[in-house]
Protein backbone atom coordinates (compact mmCIF):
# COMPACT_ATOMS: atom_id res chain seq x y z
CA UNK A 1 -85.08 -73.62 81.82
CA UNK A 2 -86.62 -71.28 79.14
CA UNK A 3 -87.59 -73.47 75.85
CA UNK A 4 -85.48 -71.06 73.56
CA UNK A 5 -82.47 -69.50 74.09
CA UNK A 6 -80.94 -66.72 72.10
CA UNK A 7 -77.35 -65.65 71.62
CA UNK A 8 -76.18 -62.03 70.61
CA UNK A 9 -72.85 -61.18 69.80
CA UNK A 10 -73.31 -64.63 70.03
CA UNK A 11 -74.07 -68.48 71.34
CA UNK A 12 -77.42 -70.47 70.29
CA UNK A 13 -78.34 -73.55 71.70
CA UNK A 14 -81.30 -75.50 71.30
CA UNK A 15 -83.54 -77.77 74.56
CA UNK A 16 -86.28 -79.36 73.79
CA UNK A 17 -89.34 -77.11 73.12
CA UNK A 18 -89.43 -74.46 70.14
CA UNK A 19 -85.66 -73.93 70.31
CA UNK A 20 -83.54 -70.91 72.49
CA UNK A 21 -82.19 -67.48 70.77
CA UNK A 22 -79.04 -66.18 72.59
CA UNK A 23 -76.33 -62.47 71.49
CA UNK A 24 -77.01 -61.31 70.59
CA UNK A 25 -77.58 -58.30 66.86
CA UNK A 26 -80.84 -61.16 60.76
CA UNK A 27 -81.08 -64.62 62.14
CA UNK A 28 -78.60 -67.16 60.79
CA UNK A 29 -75.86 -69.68 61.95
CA UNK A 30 -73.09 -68.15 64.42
CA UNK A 31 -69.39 -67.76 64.34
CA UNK A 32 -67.15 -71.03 64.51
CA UNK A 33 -70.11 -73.43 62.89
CA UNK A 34 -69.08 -77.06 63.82
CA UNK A 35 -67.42 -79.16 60.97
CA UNK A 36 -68.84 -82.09 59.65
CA UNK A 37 -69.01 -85.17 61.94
CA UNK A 38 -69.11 -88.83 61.16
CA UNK A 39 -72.33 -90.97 61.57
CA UNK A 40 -72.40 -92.24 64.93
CA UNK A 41 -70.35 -95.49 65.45
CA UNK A 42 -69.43 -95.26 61.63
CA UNK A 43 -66.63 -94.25 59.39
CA UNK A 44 -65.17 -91.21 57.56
CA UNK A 45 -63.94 -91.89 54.31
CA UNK A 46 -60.61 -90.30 56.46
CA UNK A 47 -60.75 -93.11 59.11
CA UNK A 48 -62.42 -95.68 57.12
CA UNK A 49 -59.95 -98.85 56.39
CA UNK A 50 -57.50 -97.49 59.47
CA UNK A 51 -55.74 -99.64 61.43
CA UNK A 52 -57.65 -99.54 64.88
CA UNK A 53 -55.44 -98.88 68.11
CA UNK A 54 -54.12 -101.92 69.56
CA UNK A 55 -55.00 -102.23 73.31
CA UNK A 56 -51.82 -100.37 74.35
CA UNK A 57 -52.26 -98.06 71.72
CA UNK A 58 -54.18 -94.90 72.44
CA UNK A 59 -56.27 -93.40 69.37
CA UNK A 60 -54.86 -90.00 68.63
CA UNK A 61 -57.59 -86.80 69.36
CA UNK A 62 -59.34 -85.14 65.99
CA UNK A 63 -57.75 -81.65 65.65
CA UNK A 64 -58.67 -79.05 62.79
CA UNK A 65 -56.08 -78.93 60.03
CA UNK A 66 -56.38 -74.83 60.34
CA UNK A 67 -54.18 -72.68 62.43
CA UNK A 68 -57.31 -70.59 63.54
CA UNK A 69 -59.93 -73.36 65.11
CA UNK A 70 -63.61 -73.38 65.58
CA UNK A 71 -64.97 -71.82 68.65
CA UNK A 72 -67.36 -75.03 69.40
CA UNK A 73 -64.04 -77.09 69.40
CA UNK A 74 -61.99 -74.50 71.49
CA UNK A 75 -64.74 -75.06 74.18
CA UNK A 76 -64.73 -78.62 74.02
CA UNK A 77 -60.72 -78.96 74.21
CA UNK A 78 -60.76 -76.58 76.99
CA UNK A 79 -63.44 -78.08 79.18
CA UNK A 80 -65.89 -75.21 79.32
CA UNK A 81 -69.13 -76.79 79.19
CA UNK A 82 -71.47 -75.84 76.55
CA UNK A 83 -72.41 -72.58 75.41
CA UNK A 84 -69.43 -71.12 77.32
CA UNK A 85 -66.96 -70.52 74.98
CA UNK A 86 -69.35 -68.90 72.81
CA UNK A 87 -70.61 -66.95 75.48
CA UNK A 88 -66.61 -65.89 76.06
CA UNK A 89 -66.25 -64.80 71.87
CA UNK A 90 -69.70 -62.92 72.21
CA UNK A 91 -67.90 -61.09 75.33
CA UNK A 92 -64.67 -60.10 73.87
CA UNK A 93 -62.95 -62.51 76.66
CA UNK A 94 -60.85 -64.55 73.89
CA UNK A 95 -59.23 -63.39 70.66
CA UNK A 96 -60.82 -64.34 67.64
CA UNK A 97 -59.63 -63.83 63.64
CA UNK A 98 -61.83 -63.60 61.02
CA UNK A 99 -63.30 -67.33 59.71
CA UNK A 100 -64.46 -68.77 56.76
CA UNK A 101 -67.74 -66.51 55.26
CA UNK A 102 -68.82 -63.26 56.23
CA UNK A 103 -68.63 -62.83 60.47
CA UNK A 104 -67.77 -65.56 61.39
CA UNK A 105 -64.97 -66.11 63.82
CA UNK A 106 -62.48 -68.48 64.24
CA UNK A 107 -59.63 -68.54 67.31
CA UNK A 108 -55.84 -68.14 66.55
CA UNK A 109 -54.30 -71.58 67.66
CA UNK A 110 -51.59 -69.28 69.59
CA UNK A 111 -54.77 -68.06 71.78
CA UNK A 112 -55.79 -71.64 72.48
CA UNK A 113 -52.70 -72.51 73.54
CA UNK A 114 -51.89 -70.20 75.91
CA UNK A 115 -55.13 -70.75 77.54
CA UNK A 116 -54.81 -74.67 77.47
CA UNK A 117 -51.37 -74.15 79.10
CA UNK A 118 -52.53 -72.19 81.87
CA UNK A 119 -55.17 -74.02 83.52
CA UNK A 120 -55.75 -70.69 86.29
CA UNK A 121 -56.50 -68.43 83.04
CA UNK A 122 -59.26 -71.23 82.12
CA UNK A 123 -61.26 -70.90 85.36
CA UNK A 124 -60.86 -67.37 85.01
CA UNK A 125 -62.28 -67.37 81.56
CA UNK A 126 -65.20 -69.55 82.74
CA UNK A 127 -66.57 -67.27 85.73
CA UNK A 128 -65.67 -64.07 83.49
CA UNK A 129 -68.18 -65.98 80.97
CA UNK A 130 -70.94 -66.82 83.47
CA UNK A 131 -73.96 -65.78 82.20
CA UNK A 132 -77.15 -65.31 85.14
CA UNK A 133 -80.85 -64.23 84.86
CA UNK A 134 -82.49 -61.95 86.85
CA UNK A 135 -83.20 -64.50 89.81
CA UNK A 136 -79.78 -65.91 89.73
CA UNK A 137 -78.52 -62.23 89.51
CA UNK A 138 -80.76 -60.66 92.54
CA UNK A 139 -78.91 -63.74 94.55
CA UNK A 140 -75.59 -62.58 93.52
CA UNK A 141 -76.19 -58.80 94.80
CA UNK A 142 -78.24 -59.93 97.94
CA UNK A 143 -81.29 -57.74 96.49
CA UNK A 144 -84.43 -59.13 95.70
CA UNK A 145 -85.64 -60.15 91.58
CA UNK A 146 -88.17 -57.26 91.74
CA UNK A 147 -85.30 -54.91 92.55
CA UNK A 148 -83.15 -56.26 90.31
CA UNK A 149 -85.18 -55.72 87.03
CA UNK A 150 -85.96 -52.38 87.99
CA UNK A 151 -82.46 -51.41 87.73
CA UNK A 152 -81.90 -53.03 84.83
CA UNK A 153 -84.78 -51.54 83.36
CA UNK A 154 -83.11 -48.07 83.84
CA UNK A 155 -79.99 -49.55 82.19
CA UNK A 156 -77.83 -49.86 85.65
CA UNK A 157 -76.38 -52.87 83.64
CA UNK A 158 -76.45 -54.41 80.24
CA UNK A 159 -78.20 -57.82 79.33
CA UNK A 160 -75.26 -59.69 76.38
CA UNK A 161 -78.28 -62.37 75.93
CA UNK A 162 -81.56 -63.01 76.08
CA UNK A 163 -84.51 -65.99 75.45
CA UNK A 164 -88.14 -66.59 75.09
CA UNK A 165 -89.88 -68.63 76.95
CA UNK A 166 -92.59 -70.79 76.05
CA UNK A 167 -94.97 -68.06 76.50
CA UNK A 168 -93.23 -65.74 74.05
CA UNK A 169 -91.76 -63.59 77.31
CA UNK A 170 -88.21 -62.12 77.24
CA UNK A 171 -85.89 -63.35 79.50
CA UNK A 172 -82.87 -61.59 79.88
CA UNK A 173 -79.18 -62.75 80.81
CA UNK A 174 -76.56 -61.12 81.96
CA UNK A 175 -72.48 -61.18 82.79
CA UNK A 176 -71.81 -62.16 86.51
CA UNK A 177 -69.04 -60.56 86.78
CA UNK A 178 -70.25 -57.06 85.01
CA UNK A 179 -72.93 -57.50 88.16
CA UNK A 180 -70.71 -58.26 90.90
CA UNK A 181 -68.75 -55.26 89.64
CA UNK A 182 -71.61 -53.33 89.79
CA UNK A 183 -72.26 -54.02 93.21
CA UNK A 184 -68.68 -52.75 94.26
CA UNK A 185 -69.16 -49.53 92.76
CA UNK A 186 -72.87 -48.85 93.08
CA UNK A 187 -73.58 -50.72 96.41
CA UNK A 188 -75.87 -47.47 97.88
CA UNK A 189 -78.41 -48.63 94.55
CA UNK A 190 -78.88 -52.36 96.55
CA UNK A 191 -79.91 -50.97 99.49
CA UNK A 192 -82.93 -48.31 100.90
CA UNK A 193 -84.87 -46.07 98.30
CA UNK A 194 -83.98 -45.87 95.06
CA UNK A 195 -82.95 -42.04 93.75
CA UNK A 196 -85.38 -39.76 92.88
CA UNK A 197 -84.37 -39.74 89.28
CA UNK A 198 -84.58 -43.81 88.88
CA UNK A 199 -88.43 -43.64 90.39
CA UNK A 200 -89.45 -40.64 87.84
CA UNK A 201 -87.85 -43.14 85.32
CA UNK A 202 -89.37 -46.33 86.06
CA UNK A 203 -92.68 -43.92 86.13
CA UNK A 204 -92.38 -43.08 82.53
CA UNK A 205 -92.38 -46.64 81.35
CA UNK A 206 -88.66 -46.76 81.11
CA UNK A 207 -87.06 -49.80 79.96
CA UNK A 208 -83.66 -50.24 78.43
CA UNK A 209 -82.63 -53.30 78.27
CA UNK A 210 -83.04 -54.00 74.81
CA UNK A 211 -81.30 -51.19 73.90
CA UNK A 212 -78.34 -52.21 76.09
CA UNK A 213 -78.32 -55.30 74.15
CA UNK A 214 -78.53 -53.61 71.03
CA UNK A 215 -75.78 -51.38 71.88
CA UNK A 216 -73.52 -54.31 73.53
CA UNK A 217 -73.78 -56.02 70.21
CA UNK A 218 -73.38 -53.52 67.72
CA UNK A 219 -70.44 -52.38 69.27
CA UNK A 220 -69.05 -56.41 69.24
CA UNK A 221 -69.29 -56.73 65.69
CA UNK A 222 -68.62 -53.43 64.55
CA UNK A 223 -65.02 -53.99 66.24
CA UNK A 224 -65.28 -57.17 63.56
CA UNK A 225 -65.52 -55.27 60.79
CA UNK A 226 -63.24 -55.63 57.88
CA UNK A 227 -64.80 -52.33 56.36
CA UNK A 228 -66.19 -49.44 56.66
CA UNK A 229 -69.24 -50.60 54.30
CA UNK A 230 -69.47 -53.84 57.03
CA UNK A 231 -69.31 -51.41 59.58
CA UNK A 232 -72.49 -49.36 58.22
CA UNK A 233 -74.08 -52.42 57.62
CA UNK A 234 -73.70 -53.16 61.50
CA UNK A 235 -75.54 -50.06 62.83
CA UNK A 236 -78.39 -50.01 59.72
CA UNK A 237 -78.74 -53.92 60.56
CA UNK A 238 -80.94 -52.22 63.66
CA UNK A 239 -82.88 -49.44 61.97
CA UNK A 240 -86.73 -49.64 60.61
CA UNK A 241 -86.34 -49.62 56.96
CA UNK A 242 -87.65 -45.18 56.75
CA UNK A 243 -85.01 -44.67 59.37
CA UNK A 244 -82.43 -46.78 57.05
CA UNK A 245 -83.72 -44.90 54.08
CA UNK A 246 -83.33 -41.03 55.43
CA UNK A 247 -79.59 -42.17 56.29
CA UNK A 248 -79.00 -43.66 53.40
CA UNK A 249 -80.87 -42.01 50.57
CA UNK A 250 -79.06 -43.70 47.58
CA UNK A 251 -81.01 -47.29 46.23
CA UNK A 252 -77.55 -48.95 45.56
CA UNK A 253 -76.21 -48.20 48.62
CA UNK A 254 -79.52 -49.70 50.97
CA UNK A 255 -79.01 -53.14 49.03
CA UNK A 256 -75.49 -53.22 49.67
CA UNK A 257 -75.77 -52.43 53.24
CA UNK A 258 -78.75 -55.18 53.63
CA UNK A 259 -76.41 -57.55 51.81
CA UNK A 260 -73.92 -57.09 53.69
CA UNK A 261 -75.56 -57.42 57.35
CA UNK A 262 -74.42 -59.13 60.01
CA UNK A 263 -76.76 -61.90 62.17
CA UNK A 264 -77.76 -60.47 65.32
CA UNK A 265 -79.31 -63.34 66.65
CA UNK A 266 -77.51 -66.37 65.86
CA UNK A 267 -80.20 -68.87 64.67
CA UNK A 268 -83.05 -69.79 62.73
CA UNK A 269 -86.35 -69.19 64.45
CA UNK A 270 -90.05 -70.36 64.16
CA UNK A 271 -91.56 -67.74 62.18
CA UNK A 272 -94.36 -67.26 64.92
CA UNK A 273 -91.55 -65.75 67.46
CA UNK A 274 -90.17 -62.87 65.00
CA UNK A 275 -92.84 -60.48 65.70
CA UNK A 276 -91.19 -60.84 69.63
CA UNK A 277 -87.94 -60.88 67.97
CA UNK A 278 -88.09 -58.27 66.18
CA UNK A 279 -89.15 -55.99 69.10
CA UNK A 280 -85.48 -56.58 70.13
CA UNK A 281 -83.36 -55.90 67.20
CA UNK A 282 -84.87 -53.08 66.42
CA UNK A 283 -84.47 -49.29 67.64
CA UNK A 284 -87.71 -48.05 67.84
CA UNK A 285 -87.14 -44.81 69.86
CA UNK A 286 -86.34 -41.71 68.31
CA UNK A 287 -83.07 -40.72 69.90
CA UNK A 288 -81.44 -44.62 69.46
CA UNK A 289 -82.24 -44.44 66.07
CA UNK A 290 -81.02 -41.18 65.63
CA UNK A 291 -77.42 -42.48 66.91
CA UNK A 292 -77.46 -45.10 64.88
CA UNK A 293 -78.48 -43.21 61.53
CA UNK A 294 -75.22 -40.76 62.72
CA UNK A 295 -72.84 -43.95 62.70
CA UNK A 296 -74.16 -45.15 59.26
CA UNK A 297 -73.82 -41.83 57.82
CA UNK A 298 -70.07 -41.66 59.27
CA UNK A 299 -69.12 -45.31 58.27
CA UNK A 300 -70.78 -44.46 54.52
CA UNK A 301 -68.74 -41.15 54.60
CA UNK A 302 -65.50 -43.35 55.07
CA UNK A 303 -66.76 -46.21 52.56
CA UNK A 304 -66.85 -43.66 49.71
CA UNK A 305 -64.03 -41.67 50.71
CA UNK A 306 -61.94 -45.02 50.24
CA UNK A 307 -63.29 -45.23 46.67
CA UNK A 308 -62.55 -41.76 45.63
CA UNK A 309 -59.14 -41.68 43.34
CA UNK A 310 -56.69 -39.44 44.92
CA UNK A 311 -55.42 -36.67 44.15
């Protein structure tokens, strides 16, 4: 297991070692934080002087007070194993509102409900959330790892998380059941020579998976926007500060956007990883940055177009 895994649109957990990254898109805590917890095998100034259960009496489960509950709870109430319900926000797979502080996410008790009442929907949920590297993928299409990475590297399919392992190397993870779908529709790319057009790619140095990821979580938390200036700030959270500042030539407006950005990477990391970090969250080539610039400018044109008095 990698030492640090990283979560886009999403998910961070932390093994031994310098820590783990995971979805996806500014580094700081993830949607659905955990609430506080007691010490262990103390009290809560809520349970402390209770009555404990007498030995027929069961003690009643902890639920959040709030109709819209914390992702890390969801997951826990609905047996999905760590990491997976996260995995399942970051993927658009369950319904989230708007939480307490800016992006986070919280789940609509309704959606919990409905999932804890239909235990076929759960599994469902789970494999739709499996997330697989590239050895663990080349076994689900039959093809071998080498093969694998070469067609992700020409952006056959999209990585929705990625780590570092303890030698500061990317490692990639991606949606089973995106691959397995992949396979079904592309299954003449598994087998024989690759096309022409793939080899004169993979001769030029090609390589798009971090700008699959970038895209994949843009396009997550843009969706979460609650305005167009949090939308900007989505798609200039990705630019190199002189690509921010030809899109958006007015002062004002560049601290507002940077004020207003989103995490897209969903923990705090040692400071010695964010030059590899950084490599990722950032849209170095020309033409990505261009479409990014393009969706700043459009999401600015709407921001001020809201403030104008009409007429």
């Amino acid at each position: 297991m990698q030492d640090i895994h990283t979560r886009s649109t999403v998910l961070v957990r932390r093994t031994p070692g310098p820590g783990r990254l995971a979805e996806l898109p500014g580094a700081r805590g993830g949607p659905g934080a955990p609430g506080a917890r007691s010490r262990a095998g103390g009290e809560t100034k809520a349970t402390a002087g209770a009555r404990p259960p007498g030995p027929r009496e069961a003690a009643p489960a902890r639920r959040p007070r709030s109709t819209a509950l914390q992702v890390p709870w969801v997951g826990r109430e609905l047996g999905l194993g760590p990491g997976v319900c996260e995995a399942a926000v970051a993927l658009g797979l369950i319904r989230t509102v708007p939480g307490e502080g800016p992006w986070r996410r919280r789940v609509p008790r309704a959606e919990f409900d409905r999932l804890r009442g239909d235990p076929g929907a759960v599994a469902a949920l789970r494999e739709r959330a499996r997330l697989v590297g590239a050895a663990a993928g080349a076994g689900l299409l039959g093809i071998s790892p080498a093969r694998f990475t070469r067609l992700a590297r020409v952006g056959r399919f999209a990585p929705a998380d990625f780590s570092l392992t303890r030698y500061r190397v990317v490692s990639w993870r991606y949606p089973a059941a995106e691959l397995l779908a992949f396979a079904e529709l592309s299954p003449g790319l598994l087998r024989g020579r690759a096309p022409e057009e793939l080899r004169r790619a993979l001769g030029r140095g090609v390589d798009e998976r971090a700008c699959r990821w970038r895209a994949r979580r843009t396009a997550r938390l843009a969706r979460q926007a609650g305005d167009p200036w949090q939308r900007a700030a989505v798609f200039a959270a990705v630019l190199e500060p002189p690509a921010l500042a030809s899109a958006v030539p007015v002062a004002a407006d560049r601290v507002r956007l940077l004020r207003l950005r989103p995490p897209l990477v969903a923990a705090q990391l040692p400071i010695d990883h964010w030059d590899v970090v950084r490599r990722v969250l950032t849209a170095t080539d020309p033409r990505e940055a261009r479409w990014y610039q393009e969706r700043v400018r459009g999401a600015l044109a709407d921001a001020h177009s809201e403030r104008r008095p009409q007429s």
